[in-house]
C-alpha atoms as a PDB file:
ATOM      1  CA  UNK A   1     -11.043  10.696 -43.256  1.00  0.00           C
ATOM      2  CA  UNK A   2     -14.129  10.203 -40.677  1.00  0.00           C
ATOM      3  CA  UNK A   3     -14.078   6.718 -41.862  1.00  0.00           C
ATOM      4  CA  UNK A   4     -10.223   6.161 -40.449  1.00  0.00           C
ATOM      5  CA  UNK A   5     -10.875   8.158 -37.239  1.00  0.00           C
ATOM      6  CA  UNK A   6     -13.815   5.884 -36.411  1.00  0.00           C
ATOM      7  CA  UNK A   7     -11.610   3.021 -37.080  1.00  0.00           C
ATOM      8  CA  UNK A   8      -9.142   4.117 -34.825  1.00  0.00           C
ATOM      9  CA  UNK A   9     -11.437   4.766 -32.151  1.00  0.00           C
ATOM     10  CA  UNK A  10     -12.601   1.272 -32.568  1.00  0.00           C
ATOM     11  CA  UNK A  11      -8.979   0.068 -32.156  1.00  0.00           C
ATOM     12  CA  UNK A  12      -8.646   2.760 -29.096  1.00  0.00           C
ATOM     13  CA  UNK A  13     -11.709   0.594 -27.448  1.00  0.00           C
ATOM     14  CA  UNK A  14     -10.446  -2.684 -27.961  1.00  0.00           C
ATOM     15  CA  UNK A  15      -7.066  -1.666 -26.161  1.00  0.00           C
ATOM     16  CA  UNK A  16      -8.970  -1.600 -23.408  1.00  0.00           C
ATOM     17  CA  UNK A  17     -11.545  -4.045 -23.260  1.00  0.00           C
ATOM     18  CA  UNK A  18     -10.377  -6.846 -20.531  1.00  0.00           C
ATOM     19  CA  UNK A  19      -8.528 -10.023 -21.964  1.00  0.00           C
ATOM     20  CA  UNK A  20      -8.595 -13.435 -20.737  1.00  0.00           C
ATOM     21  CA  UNK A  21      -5.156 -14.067 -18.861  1.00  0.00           C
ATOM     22  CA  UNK A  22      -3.583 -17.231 -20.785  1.00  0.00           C
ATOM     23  CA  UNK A  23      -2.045 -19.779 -17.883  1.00  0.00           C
ATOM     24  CA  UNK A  24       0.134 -22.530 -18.743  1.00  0.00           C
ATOM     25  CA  UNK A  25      -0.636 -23.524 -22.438  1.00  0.00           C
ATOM     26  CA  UNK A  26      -1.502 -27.231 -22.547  1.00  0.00           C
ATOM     27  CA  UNK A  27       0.309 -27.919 -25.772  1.00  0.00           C
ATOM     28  CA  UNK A  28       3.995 -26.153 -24.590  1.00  0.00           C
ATOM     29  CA  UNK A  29       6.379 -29.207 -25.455  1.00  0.00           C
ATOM     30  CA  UNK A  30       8.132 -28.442 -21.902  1.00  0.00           C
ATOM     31  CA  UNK A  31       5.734 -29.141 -20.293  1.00  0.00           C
ATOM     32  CA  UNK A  32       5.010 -32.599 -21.471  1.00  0.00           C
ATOM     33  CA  UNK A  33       6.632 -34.779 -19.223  1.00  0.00           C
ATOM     34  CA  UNK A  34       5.631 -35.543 -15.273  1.00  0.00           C
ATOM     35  CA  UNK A  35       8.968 -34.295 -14.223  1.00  0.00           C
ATOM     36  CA  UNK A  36       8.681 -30.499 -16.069  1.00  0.00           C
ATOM     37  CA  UNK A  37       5.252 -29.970 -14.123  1.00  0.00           C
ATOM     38  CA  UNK A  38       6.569 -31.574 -10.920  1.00  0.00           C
ATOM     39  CA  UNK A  39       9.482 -28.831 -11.329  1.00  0.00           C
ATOM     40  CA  UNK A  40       6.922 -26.246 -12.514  1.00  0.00           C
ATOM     41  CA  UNK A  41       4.553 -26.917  -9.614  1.00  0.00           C
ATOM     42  CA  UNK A  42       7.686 -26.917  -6.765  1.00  0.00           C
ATOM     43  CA  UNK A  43       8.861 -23.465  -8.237  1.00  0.00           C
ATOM     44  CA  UNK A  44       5.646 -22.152  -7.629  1.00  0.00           C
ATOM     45  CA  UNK A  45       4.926 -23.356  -4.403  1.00  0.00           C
ATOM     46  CA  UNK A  46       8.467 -21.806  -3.593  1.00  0.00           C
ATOM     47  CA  UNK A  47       7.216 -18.352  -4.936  1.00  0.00           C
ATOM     48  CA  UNK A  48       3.876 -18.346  -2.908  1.00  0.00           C
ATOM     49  CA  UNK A  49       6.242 -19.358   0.128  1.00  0.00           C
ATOM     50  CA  UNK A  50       8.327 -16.572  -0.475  1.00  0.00           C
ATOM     51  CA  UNK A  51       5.636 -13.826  -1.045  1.00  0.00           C
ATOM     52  CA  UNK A  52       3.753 -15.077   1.973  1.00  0.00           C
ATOM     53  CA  UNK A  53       6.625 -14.907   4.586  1.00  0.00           C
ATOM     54  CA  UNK A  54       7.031 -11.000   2.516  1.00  0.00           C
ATOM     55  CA  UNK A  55       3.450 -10.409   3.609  1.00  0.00           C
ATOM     56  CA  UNK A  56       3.196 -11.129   6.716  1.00  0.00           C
ATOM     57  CA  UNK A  57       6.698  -9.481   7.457  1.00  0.00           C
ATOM     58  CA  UNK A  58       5.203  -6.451   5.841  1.00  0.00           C
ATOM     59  CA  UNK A  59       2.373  -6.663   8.251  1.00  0.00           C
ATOM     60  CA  UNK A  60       4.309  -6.838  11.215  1.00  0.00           C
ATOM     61  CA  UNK A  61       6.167  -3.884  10.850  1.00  0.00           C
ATOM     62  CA  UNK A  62       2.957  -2.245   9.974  1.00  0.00           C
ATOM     63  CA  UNK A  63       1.159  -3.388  13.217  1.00  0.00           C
ATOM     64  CA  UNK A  64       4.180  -1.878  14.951  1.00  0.00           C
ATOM     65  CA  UNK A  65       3.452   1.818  12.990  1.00  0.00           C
ATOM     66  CA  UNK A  66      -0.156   1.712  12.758  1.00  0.00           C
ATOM     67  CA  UNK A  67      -1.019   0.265  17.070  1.00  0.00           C
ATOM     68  CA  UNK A  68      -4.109   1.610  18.817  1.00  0.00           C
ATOM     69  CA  UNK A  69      -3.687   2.921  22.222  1.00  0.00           C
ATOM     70  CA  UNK A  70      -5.751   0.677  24.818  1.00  0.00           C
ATOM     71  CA  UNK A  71      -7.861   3.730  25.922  1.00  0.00           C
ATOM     72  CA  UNK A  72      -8.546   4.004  22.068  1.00  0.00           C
ATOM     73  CA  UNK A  73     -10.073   0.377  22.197  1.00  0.00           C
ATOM     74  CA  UNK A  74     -11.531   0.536  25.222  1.00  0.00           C
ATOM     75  CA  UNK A  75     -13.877   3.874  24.101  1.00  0.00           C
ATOM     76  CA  UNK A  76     -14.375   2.268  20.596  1.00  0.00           C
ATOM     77  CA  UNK A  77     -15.903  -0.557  22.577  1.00  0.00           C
ATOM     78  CA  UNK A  78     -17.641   1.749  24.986  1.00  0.00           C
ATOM     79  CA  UNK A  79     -19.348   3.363  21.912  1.00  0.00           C
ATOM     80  CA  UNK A  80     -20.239   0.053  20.345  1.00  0.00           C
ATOM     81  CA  UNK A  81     -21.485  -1.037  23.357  1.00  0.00           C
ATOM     82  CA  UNK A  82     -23.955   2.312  23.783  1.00  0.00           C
ATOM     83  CA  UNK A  83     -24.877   2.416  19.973  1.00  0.00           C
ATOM     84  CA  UNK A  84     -26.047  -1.349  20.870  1.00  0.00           C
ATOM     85  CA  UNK A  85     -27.975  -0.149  23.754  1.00  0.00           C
ATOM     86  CA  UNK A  86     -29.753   2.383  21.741  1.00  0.00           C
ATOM     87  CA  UNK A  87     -30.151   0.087  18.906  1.00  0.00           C
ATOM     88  CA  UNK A  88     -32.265  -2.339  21.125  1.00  0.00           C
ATOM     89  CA  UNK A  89     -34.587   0.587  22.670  1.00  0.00           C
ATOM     90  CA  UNK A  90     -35.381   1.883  19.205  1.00  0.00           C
ATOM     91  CA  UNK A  91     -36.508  -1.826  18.174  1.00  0.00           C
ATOM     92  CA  UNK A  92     -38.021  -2.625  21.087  1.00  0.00           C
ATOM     93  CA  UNK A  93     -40.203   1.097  20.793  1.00  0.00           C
ATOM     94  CA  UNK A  94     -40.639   0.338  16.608  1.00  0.00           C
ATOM     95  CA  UNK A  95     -42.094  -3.573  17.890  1.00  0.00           C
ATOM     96  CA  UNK A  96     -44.544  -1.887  20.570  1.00  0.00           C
ATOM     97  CA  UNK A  97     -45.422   0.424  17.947  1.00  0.00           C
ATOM     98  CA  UNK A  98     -46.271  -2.001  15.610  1.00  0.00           C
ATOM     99  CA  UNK A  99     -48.461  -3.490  18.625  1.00  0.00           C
ATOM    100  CA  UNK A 100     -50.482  -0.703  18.622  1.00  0.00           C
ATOM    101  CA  UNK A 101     -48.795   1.041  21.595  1.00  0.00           C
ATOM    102  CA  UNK A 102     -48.611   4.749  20.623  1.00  0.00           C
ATOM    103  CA  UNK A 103     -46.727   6.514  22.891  1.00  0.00           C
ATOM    104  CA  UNK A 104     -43.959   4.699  21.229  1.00  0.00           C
ATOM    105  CA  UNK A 105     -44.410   5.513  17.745  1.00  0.00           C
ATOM    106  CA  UNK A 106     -43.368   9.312  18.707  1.00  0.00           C
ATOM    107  CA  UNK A 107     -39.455   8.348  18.552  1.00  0.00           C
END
Protein backbone atom coordinates (compact mmCIF):
# COMPACT_ATOMS: atom_id res chain seq x y z
CA UNK A 1 0.00 0.00 0.00
CA UNK A 2 2.84 2.68 1.07
CA UNK A 3 4.73 1.25 -1.75
CA UNK A 4 1.82 2.43 -4.46
CA UNK A 5 1.26 5.81 -2.72
CA UNK A 6 4.96 6.61 -3.05
CA UNK A 7 4.71 5.63 -6.59
CA UNK A 8 2.05 7.84 -7.23
CA UNK A 9 3.60 10.66 -5.66
CA UNK A 10 6.50 10.05 -7.88
CA UNK A 11 4.15 10.20 -10.91
CA UNK A 12 2.38 13.43 -9.13
CA UNK A 13 6.13 15.06 -9.38
CA UNK A 14 6.89 14.26 -12.75
CA UNK A 15 3.51 15.96 -13.92
CA UNK A 16 5.05 18.80 -13.06
CA UNK A 17 8.55 18.90 -13.68
CA UNK A 18 9.13 21.36 -16.88
CA UNK A 19 9.35 19.62 -20.41
CA UNK A 20 11.29 20.60 -23.32
CA UNK A 21 8.77 22.26 -25.90
CA UNK A 22 9.22 20.04 -29.22
CA UNK A 23 9.34 22.67 -32.44
CA UNK A 24 9.05 21.51 -35.85
CA UNK A 25 10.25 17.80 -35.93
CA UNK A 26 13.02 17.47 -38.52
CA UNK A 27 11.90 14.12 -39.81
CA UNK A 28 7.85 15.24 -40.48
CA UNK A 29 7.56 14.05 -44.25
CA UNK A 30 5.67 17.56 -44.89
CA UNK A 31 8.05 19.23 -44.29
CA UNK A 32 10.57 17.84 -46.66
CA UNK A 33 10.42 19.85 -49.55
CA UNK A 34 11.67 23.78 -49.97
CA UNK A 35 8.20 24.75 -50.87
CA UNK A 36 6.34 23.19 -47.40
CA UNK A 37 8.90 25.34 -45.24
CA UNK A 38 8.69 28.35 -47.57
CA UNK A 39 4.74 28.00 -46.87
CA UNK A 40 5.45 27.12 -43.21
CA UNK A 41 7.79 30.08 -42.71
CA UNK A 42 5.17 32.77 -44.68
CA UNK A 43 2.29 31.49 -42.34
CA UNK A 44 4.24 32.34 -39.53
CA UNK A 45 5.50 35.51 -40.41
CA UNK A 46 1.69 36.25 -41.15
CA UNK A 47 0.82 35.22 -37.47
CA UNK A 48 3.60 37.40 -35.80
CA UNK A 49 2.18 40.24 -38.21
CA UNK A 50 -1.09 39.74 -36.99
CA UNK A 51 -0.37 39.50 -33.18
CA UNK A 52 1.88 42.51 -33.44
CA UNK A 53 -0.60 44.98 -35.11
CA UNK A 54 -3.10 43.18 -31.91
CA UNK A 55 -0.45 44.48 -29.54
CA UNK A 56 0.16 47.54 -30.27
CA UNK A 57 -3.67 48.22 -30.90
CA UNK A 58 -4.10 46.90 -27.42
CA UNK A 59 -1.63 49.43 -26.24
CA UNK A 60 -3.15 52.27 -27.71
CA UNK A 61 -6.33 52.03 -26.25
CA UNK A 62 -4.57 51.43 -23.05
CA UNK A 63 -2.44 54.67 -23.28
CA UNK A 64 -5.79 56.35 -23.85
CA UNK A 65 -7.23 54.70 -20.21
CA UNK A 66 -4.17 54.64 -18.29
CA UNK A 67 -2.65 58.87 -19.38
CA UNK A 68 -0.83 60.86 -16.71
CA UNK A 69 -1.91 64.32 -16.15
CA UNK A 70 1.05 66.85 -17.10
CA UNK A 71 1.12 68.27 -13.50
CA UNK A 72 1.54 64.48 -12.56
CA UNK A 73 4.82 64.43 -14.74
CA UNK A 74 5.94 67.52 -14.07
CA UNK A 75 6.05 66.76 -9.91
CA UNK A 76 7.36 63.18 -10.66
CA UNK A 77 10.19 65.02 -12.33
CA UNK A 78 10.36 67.67 -9.67
CA UNK A 79 10.89 64.81 -7.13
CA UNK A 80 13.47 63.06 -9.24
CA UNK A 81 15.11 66.04 -9.72
CA UNK A 82 15.31 66.82 -5.62
CA UNK A 83 16.02 63.08 -4.69
CA UNK A 84 19.08 63.76 -7.25
CA UNK A 85 20.02 66.82 -5.44
CA UNK A 86 20.10 65.08 -2.19
CA UNK A 87 21.71 62.11 -3.63
CA UNK A 88 24.81 64.25 -4.67
CA UNK A 89 25.12 66.11 -1.09
CA UNK A 90 25.07 62.79 0.72
CA UNK A 91 28.06 61.55 -1.65
CA UNK A 92 29.76 64.47 -1.73
CA UNK A 93 29.52 64.55 2.59
CA UNK A 94 30.30 60.35 2.56
CA UNK A 95 33.68 61.42 0.01
CA UNK A 96 34.78 64.33 2.53
CA UNK A 97 34.24 61.92 5.16
CA UNK A 98 36.29 59.46 3.81
CA UNK A 99 38.94 62.47 3.52
CA UNK A 100 39.08 62.76 6.95
CA UNK A 101 36.70 65.76 7.21
CA UNK A 102 34.50 65.05 10.27
CA UNK A 103 31.95 67.34 10.50
CA UNK A 104 30.65 65.42 7.61
CA UNK A 105 30.58 62.03 8.84
CA UNK A 106 27.61 63.21 11.33
CA UNK A 107 24.88 62.80 8.39
Amino acid sequence: MKLGSFVCAIAMAASFLPTAALADDPHDPTMRSAAARAHDRAMIKQMNQRQLAYVRQRDARNMRTYRVPQRDREAYADARADYARKMAEWRRAVAACNAGRWEYCDN
